[in-house]
C-alpha atoms as a PDB file:
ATOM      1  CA  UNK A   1     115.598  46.407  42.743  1.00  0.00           C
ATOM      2  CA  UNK A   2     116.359  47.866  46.187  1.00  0.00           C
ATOM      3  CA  UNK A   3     117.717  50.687  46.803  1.00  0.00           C
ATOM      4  CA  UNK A   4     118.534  52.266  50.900  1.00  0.00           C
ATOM      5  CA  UNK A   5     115.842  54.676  52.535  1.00  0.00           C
ATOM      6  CA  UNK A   6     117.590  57.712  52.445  1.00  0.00           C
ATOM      7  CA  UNK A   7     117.304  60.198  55.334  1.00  0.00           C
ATOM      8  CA  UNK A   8     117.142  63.542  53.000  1.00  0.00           C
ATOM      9  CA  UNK A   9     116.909  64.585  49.628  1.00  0.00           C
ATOM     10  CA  UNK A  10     117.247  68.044  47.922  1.00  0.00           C
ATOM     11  CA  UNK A  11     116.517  68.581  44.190  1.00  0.00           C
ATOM     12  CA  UNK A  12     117.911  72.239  43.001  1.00  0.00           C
ATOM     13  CA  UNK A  13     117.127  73.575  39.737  1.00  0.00           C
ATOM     14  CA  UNK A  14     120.261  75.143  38.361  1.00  0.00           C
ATOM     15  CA  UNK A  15     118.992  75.217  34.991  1.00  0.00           C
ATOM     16  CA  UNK A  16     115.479  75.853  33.725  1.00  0.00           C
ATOM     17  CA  UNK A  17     113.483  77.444  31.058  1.00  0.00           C
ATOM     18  CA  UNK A  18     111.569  79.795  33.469  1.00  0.00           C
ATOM     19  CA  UNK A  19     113.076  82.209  36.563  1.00  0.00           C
ATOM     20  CA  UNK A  20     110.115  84.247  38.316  1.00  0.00           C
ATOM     21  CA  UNK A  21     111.308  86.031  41.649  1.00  0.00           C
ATOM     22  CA  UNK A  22     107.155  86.334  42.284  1.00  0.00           C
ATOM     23  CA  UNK A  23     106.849  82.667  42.600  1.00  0.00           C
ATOM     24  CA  UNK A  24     106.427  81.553  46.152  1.00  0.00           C
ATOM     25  CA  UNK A  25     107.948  79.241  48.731  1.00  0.00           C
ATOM     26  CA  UNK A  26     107.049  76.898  51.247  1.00  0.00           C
ATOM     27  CA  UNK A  27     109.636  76.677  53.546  1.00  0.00           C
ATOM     28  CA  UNK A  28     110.990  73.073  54.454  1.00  0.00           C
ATOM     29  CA  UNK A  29     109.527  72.028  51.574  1.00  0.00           C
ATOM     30  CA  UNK A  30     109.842  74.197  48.202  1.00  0.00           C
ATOM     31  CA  UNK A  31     112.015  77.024  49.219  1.00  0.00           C
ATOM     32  CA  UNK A  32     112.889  79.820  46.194  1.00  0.00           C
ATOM     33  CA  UNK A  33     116.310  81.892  45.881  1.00  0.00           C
ATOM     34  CA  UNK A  34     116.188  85.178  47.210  1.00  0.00           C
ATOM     35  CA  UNK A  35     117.633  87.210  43.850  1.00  0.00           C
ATOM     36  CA  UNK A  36     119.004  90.109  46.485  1.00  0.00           C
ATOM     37  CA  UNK A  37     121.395  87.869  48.348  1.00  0.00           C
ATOM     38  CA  UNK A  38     123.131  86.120  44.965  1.00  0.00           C
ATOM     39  CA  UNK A  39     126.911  87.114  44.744  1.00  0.00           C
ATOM     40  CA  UNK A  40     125.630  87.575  40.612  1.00  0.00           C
ATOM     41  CA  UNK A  41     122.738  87.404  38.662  1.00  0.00           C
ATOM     42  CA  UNK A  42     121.028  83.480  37.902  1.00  0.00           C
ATOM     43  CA  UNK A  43     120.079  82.634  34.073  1.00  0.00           C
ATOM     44  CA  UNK A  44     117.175  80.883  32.883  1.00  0.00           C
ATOM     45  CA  UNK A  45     117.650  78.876  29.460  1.00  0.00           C
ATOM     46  CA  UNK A  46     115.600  76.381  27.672  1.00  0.00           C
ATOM     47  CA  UNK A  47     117.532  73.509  29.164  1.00  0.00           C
ATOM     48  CA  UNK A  48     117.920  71.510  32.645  1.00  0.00           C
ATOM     49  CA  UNK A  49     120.205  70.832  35.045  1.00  0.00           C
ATOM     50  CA  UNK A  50     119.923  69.692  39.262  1.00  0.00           C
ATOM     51  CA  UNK A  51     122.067  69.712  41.850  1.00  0.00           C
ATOM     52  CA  UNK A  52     120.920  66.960  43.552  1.00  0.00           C
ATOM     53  CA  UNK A  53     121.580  65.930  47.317  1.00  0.00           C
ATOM     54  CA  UNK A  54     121.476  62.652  49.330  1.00  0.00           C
ATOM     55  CA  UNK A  55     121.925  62.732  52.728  1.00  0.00           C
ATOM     56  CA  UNK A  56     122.182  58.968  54.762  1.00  0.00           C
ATOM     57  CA  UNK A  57     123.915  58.203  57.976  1.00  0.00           C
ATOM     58  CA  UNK A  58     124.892  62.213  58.125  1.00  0.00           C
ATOM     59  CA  UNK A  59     127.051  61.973  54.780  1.00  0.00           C
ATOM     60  CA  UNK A  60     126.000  63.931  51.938  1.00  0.00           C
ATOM     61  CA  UNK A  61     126.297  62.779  48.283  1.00  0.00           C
ATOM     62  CA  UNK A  62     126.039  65.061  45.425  1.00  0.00           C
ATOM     63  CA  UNK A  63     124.793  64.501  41.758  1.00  0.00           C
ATOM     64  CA  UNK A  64     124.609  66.947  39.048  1.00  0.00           C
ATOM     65  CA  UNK A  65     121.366  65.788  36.311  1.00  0.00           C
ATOM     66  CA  UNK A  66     121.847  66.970  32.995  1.00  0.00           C
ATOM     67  CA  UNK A  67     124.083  69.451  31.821  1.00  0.00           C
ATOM     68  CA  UNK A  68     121.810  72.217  30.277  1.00  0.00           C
ATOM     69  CA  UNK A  69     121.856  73.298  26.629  1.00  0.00           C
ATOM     70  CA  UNK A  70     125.417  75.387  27.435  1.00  0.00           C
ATOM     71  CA  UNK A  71     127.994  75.686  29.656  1.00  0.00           C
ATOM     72  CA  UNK A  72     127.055  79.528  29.828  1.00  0.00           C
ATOM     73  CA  UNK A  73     124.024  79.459  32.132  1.00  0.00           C
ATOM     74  CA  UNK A  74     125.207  76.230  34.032  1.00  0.00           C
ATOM     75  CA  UNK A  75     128.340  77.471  35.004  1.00  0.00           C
ATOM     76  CA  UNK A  76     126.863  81.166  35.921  1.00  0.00           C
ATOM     77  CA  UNK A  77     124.252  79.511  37.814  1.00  0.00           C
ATOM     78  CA  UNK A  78     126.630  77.012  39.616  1.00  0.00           C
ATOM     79  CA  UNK A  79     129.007  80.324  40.750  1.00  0.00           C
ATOM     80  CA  UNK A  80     125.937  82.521  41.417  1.00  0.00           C
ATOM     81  CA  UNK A  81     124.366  79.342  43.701  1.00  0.00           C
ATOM     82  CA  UNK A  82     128.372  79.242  45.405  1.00  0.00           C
ATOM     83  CA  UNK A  83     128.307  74.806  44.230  1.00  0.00           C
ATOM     84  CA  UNK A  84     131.393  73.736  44.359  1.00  0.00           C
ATOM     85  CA  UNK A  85     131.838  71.530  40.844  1.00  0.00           C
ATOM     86  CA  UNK A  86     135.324  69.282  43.344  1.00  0.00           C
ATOM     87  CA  UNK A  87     132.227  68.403  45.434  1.00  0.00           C
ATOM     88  CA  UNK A  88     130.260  66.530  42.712  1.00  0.00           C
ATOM     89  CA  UNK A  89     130.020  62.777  42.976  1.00  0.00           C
ATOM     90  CA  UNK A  90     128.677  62.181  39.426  1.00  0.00           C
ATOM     91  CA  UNK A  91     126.860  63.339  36.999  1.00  0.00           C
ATOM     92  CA  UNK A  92     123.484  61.024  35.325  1.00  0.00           C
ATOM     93  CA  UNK A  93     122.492  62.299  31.895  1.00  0.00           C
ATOM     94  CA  UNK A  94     119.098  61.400  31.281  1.00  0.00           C
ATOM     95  CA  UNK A  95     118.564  61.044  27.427  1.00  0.00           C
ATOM     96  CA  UNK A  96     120.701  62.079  24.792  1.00  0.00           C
ATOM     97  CA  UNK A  97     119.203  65.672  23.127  1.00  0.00           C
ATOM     98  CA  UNK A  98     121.582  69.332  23.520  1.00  0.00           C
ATOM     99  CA  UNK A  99     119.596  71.095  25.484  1.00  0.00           C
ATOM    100  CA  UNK A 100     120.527  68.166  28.692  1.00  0.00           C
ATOM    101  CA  UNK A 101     123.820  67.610  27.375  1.00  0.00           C
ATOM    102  CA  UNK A 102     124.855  71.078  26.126  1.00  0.00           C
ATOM    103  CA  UNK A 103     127.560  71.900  28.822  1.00  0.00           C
ATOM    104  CA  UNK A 104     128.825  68.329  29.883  1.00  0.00           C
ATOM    105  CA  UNK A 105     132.206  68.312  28.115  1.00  0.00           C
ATOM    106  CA  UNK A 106     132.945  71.841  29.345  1.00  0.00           C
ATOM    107  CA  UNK A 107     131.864  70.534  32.915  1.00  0.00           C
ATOM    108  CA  UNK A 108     134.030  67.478  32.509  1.00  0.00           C
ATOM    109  CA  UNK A 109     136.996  70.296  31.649  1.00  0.00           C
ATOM    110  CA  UNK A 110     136.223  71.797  35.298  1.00  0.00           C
ATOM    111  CA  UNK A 111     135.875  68.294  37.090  1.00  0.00           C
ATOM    112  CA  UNK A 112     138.199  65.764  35.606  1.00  0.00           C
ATOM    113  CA  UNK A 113     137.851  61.935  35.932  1.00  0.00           C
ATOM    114  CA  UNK A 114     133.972  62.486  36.869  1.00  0.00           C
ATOM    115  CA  UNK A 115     131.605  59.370  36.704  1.00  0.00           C
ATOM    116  CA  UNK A 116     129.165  60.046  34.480  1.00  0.00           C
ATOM    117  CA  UNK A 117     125.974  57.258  34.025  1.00  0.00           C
ATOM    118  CA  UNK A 118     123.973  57.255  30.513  1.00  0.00           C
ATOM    119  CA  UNK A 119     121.898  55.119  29.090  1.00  0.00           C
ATOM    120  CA  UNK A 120     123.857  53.113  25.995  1.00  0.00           C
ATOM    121  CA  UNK A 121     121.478  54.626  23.067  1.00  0.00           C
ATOM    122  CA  UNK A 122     122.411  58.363  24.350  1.00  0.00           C
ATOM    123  CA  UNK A 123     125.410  58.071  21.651  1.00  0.00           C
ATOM    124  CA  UNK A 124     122.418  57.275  18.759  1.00  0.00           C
ATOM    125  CA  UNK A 125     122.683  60.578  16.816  1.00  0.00           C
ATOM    126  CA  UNK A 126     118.927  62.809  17.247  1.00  0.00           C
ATOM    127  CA  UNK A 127     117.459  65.518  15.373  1.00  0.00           C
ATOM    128  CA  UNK A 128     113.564  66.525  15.032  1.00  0.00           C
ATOM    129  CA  UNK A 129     111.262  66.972  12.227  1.00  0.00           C
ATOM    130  CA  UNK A 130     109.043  70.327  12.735  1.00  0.00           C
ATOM    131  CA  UNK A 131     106.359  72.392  10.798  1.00  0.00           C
ATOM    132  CA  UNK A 132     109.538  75.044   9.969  1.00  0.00           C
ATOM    133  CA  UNK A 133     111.552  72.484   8.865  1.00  0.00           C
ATOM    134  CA  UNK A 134     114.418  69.600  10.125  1.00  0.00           C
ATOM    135  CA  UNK A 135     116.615  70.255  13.373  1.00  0.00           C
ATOM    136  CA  UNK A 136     119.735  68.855  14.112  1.00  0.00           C
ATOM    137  CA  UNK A 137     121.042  66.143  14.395  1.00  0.00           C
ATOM    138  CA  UNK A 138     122.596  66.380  17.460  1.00  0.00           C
ATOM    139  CA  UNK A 139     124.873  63.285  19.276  1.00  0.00           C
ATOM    140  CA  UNK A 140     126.810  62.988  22.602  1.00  0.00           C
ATOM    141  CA  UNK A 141     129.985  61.398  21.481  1.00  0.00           C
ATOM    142  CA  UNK A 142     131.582  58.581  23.354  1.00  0.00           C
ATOM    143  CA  UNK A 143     135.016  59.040  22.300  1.00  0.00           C
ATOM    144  CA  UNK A 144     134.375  63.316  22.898  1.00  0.00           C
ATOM    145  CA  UNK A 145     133.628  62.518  26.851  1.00  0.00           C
ATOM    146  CA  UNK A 146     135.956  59.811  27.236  1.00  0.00           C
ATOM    147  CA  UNK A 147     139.367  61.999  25.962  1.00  0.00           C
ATOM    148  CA  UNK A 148     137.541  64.696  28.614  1.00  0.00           C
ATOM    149  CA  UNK A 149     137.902  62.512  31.249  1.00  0.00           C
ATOM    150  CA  UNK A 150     134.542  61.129  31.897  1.00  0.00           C
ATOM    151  CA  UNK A 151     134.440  57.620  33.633  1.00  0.00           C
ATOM    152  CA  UNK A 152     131.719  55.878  31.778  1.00  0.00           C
ATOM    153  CA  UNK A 153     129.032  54.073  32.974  1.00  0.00           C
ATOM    154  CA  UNK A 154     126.655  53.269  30.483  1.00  0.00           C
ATOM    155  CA  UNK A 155     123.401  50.983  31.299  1.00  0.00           C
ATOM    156  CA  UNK A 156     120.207  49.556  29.018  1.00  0.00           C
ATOM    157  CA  UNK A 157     118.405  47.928  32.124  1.00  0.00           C
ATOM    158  CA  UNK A 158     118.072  49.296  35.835  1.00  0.00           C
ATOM    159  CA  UNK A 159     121.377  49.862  37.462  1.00  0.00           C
ATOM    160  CA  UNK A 160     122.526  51.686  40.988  1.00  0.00           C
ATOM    161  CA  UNK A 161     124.134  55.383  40.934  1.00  0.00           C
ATOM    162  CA  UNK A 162     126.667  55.362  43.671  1.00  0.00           C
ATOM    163  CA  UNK A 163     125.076  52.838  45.874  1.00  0.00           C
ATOM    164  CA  UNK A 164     121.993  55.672  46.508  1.00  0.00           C
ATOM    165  CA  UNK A 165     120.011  56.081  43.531  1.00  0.00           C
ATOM    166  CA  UNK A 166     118.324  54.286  40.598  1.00  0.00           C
ATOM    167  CA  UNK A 167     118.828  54.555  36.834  1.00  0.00           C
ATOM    168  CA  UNK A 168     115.401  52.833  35.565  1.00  0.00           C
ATOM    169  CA  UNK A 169     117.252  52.033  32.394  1.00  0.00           C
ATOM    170  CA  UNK A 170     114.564  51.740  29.272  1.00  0.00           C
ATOM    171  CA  UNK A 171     111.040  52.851  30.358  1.00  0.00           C
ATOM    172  CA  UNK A 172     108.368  50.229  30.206  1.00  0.00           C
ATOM    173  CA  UNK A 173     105.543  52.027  28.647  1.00  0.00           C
ATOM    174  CA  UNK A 174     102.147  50.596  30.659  1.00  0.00           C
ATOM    175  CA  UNK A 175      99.555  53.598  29.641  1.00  0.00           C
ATOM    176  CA  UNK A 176      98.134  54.060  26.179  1.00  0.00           C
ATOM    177  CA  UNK A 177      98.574  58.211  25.718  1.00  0.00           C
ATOM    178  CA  UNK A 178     101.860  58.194  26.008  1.00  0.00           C
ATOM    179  CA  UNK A 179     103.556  58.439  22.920  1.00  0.00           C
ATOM    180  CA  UNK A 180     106.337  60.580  22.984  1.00  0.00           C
ATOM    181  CA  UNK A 181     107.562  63.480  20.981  1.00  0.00           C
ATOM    182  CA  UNK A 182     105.851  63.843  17.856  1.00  0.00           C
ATOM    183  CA  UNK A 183     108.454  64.207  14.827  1.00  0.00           C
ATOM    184  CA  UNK A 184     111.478  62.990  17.005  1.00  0.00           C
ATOM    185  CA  UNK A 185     113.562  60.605  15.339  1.00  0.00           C
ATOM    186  CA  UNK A 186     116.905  58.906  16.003  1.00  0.00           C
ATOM    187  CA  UNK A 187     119.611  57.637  13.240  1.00  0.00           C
ATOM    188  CA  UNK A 188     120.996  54.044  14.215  1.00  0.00           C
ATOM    189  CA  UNK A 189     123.548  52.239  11.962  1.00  0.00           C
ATOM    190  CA  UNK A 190     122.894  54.884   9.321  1.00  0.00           C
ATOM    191  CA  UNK A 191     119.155  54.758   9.145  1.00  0.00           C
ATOM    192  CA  UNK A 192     116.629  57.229  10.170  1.00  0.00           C
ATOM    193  CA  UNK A 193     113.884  56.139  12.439  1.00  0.00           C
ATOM    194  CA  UNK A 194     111.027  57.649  15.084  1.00  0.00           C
ATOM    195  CA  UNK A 195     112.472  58.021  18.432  1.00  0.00           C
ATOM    196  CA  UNK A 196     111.306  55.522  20.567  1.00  0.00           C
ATOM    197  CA  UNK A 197     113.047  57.339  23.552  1.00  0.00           C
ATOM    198  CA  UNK A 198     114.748  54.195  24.971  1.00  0.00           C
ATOM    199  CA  UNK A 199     117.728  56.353  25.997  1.00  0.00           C
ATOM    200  CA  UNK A 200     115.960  58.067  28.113  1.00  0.00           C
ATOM    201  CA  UNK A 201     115.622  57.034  31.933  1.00  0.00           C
ATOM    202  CA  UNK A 202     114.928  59.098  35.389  1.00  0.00           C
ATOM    203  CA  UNK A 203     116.753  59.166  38.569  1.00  0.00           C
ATOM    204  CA  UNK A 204     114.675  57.745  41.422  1.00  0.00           C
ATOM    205  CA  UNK A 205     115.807  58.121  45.194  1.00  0.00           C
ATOM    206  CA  UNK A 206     113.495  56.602  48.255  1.00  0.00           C
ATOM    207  CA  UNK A 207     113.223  58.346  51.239  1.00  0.00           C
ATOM    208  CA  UNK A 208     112.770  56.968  54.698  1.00  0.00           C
ATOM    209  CA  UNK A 209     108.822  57.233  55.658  1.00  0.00           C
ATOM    210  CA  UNK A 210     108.168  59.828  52.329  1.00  0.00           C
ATOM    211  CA  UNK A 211     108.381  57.668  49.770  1.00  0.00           C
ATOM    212  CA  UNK A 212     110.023  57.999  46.181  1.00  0.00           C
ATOM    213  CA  UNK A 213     111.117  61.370  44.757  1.00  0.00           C
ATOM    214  CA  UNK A 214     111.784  60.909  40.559  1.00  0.00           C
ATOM    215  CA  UNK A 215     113.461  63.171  38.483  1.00  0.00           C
ATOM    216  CA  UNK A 216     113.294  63.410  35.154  1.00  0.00           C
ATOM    217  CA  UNK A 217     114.712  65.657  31.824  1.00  0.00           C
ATOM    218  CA  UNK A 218     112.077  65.442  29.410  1.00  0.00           C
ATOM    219  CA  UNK A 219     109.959  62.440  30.286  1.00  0.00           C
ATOM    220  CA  UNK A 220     109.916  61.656  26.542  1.00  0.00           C
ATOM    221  CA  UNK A 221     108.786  57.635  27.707  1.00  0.00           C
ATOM    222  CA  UNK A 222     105.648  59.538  29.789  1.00  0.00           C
ATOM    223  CA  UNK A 223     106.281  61.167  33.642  1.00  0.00           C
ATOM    224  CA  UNK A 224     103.307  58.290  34.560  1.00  0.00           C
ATOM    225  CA  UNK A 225     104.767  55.289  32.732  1.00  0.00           C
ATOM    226  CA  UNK A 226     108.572  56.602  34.290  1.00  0.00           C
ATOM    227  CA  UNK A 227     106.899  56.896  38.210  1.00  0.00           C
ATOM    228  CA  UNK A 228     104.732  53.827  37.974  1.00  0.00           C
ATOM    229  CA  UNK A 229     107.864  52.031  36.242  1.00  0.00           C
ATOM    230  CA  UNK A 230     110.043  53.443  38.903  1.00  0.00           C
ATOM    231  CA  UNK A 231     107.264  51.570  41.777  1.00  0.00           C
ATOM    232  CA  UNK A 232     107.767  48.716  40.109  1.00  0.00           C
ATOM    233  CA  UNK A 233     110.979  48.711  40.001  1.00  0.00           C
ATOM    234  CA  UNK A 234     111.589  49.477  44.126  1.00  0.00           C
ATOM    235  CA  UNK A 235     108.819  48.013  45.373  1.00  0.00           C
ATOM    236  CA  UNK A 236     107.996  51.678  47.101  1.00  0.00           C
ATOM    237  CA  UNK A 237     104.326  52.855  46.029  1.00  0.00           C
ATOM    238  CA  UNK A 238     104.590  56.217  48.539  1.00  0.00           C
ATOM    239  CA  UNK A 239     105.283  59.174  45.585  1.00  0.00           C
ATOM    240  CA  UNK A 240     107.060  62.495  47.310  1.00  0.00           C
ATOM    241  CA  UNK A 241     108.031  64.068  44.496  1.00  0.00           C
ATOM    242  CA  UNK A 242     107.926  64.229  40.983  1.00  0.00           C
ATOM    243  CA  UNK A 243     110.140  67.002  39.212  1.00  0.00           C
ATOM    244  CA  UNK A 244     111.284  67.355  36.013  1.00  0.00           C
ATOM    245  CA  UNK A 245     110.484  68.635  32.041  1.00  0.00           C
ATOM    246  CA  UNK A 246     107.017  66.782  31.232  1.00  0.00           C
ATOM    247  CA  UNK A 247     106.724  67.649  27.624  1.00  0.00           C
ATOM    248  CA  UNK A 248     102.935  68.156  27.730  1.00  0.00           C
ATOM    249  CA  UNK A 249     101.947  71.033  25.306  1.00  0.00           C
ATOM    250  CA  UNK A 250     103.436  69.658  21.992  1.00  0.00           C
ATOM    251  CA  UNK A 251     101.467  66.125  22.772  1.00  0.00           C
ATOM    252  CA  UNK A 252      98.175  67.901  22.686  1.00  0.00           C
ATOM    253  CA  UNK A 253      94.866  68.016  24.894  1.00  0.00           C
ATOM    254  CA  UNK A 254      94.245  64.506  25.590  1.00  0.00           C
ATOM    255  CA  UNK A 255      97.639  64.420  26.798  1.00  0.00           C
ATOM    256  CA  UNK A 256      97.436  66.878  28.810  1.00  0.00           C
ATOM    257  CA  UNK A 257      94.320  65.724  30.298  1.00  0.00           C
ATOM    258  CA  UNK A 258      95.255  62.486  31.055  1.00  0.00           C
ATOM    259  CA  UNK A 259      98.945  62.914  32.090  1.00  0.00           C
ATOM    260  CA  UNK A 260      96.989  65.523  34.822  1.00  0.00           C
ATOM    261  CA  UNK A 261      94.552  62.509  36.018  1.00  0.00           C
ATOM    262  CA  UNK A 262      97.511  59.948  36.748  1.00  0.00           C
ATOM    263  CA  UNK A 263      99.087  62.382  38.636  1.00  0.00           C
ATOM    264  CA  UNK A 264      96.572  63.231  40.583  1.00  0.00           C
ATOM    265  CA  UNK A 265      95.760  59.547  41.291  1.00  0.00           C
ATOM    266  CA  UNK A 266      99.524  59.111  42.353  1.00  0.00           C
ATOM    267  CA  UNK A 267      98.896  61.795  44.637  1.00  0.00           C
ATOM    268  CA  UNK A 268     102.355  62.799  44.920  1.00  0.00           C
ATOM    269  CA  UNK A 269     102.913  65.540  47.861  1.00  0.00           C
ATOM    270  CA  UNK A 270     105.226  67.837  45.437  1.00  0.00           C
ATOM    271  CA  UNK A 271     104.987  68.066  41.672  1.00  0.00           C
ATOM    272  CA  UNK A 272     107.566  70.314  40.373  1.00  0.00           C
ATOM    273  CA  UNK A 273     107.116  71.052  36.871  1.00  0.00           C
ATOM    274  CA  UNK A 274     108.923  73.535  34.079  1.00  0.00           C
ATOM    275  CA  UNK A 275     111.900  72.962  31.235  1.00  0.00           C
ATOM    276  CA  UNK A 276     109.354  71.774  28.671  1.00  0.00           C
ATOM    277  CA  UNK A 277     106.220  70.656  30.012  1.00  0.00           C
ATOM    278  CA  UNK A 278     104.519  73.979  28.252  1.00  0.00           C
ATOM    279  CA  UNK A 279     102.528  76.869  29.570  1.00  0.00           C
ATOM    280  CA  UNK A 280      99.126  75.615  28.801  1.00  0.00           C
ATOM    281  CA  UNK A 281     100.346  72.424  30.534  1.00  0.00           C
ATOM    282  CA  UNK A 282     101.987  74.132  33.703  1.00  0.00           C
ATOM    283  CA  UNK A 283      98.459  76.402  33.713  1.00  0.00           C
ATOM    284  CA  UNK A 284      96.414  73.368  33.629  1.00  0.00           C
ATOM    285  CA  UNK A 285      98.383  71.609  36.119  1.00  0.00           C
ATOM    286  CA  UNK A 286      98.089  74.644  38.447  1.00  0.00           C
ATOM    287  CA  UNK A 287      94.323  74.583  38.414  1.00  0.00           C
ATOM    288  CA  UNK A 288      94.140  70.673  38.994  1.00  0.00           C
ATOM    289  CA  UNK A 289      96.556  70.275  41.483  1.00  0.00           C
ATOM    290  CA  UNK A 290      96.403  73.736  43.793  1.00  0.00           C
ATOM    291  CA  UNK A 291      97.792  72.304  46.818  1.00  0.00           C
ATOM    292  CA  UNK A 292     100.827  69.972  45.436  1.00  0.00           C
ATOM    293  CA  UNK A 293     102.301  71.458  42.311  1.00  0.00           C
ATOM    294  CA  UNK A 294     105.118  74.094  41.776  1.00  0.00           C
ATOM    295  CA  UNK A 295     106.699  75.586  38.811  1.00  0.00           C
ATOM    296  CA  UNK A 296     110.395  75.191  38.609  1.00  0.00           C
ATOM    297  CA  UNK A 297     112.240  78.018  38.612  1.00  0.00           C
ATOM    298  CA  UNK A 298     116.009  78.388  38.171  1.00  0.00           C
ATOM    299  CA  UNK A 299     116.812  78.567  41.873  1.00  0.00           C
ATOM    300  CA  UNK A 300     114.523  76.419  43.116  1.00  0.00           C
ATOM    301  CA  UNK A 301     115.059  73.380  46.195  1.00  0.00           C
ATOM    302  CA  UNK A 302     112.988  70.816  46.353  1.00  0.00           C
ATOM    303  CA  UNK A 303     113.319  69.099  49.948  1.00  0.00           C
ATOM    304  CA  UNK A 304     112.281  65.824  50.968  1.00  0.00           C
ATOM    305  CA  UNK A 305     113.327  64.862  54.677  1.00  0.00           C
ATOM    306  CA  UNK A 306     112.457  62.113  55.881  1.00  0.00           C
ATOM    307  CA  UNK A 307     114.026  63.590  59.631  1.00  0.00           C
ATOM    308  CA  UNK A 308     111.391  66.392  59.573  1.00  0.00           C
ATOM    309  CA  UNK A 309     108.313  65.004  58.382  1.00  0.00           C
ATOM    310  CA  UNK A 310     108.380  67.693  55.838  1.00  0.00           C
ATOM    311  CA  UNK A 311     107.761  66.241  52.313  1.00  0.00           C
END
């Protein structure tokens, strides 16, 4: 499916589990908040949220991705950044669990008659099944965001995000360690079943001469089936950037190990990790991949220009 070459594309975390003032920029390409020059403090939260901007033929559109687990640290975070909510285009929720969707009917309260794009088995209710016992369920309801306001667009297979940006749609799993979240499970037509994740789809932008930048929440489907399903897809093999929550840690060693390896053979230029990839994971990744991976940090721009030749 193509989508246009855009000219720019910024990725800012407004949202994320981790906020370090210590961790480092490289300007014109991963460029940190300076903490000193906020009009008020920025929260960090186990939860995600972008701000997301597409720049072609000088016109900039603007996408929020995910909603956090609360409209407390997204909205502080949105004031203490100075974003505008009347400037947001849409707003792409990328699988249905709280701590992505936590803050999107309080958003759609600020921003009425917002487009927002979801995959159809968001609505399924979700809860997990851990060693201290059941969570949840949890369930975005349709009728809840639709009475809000929120212009629906829901999608199973690949479909276009404002004429800019791809929705993957379902994930086609092509590796064999990717298995998603152990103990996740879903409830469809009553009955309680593991999670295959097929709600759960990233948002995939092509810049001119860089290549593909993919953003994802959790990456429940597996960040290397979701970028090589995302090539696919386009018909772009060039990765920029990858960004997102990995969810890394809780799937264990060999997971780790071989999630690392694909990367590394994708040989992205930026790899912009946090949310709920897990330390061990983000300290592995670190060591593997010294020249081309980042935390993310609440704060944070990603910037892929395909003007500059900055990645």
């Amino acid at each position: 499916m193509e989508i246009p070459a855009l000219d720019a594309v910024t990725v800012e975390v407004l949202v994320d589990n981790f906020y370090d003032v210590f961790e480092p920029s490289r300007p014109g390409l991963v460029e940190r908040v300076v903490p000193g020059r906020l009009k008020k403090p920025l929260v960090a939260a186990h939860g995600l949220a972008f701000w997301i901007g597409m720049t072609q033929n000088g016109r900039e559109t603007r996408i929020l991705l995910d909603a956090a687990n609360s409209p407390l640290p997204l909205l502080n975070n949105l004031e203490a950044l100075e974003h505008d909510l009347g400037q947001v285009d849409a707003l792409v929720l990328s699988h249905g669990h709280p701590d992505h969707f936590g803050g999107l009917v309080e958003i759609l309260r600020h921003r009425p008659q917002l487009p927002v794009y979801l995959h159809q088995d968001c609505f399924h209710p979700k809860l997990l099944i851990t060693p201290r016992g059941r969570v949840g369920p949890w369930q975005v309801v349709r009728e809840e965001l639709v009475q809000n306001g929120a212009q629906l667009h829901e999608n199973r297979g690949p479909a276009v995000v404002l004429g800019q940006a791809l929705l993957t749609g379902t994930v086609e799993g092509v590796t064999d360690y990717e298995k998603g979240l152990p103990g996740a499970k879903r409830v469809v037509e009553g009955a309680e079943e593991n999670d295959p994740f097929t709600d759960e789809q990233p948002l995939v932008m092509h810049v001119k001469g860089r290549g593909l930048v993919v953003v994802g929440g959790c990456s429940h489907p597996g960040i290397i089936n979701m970028v090589q399903f995302a090539r696919k897809l386009t018909g772009v093999d060039r990765v920029a950037a990858v960004a997102g929550g990995f969810h890394l840690t809780a799937g264990g060693d060999e997971l780790i190990q071989k999630t690392i390896a694909g990367l590394v053979d994708l040989n992205p230029e930026m790899v912009l990790a946090g949310h709920c990839t897990g330390f061990r994971a983000l300290t592995r990744l670190a060591l593997a991949m010294p020249d081309n991976f980042m935390v993310s940090c609440v704060g944070t721009r990603l910037i892929v220009d395909g003007r500059s030749g900055t990645a």
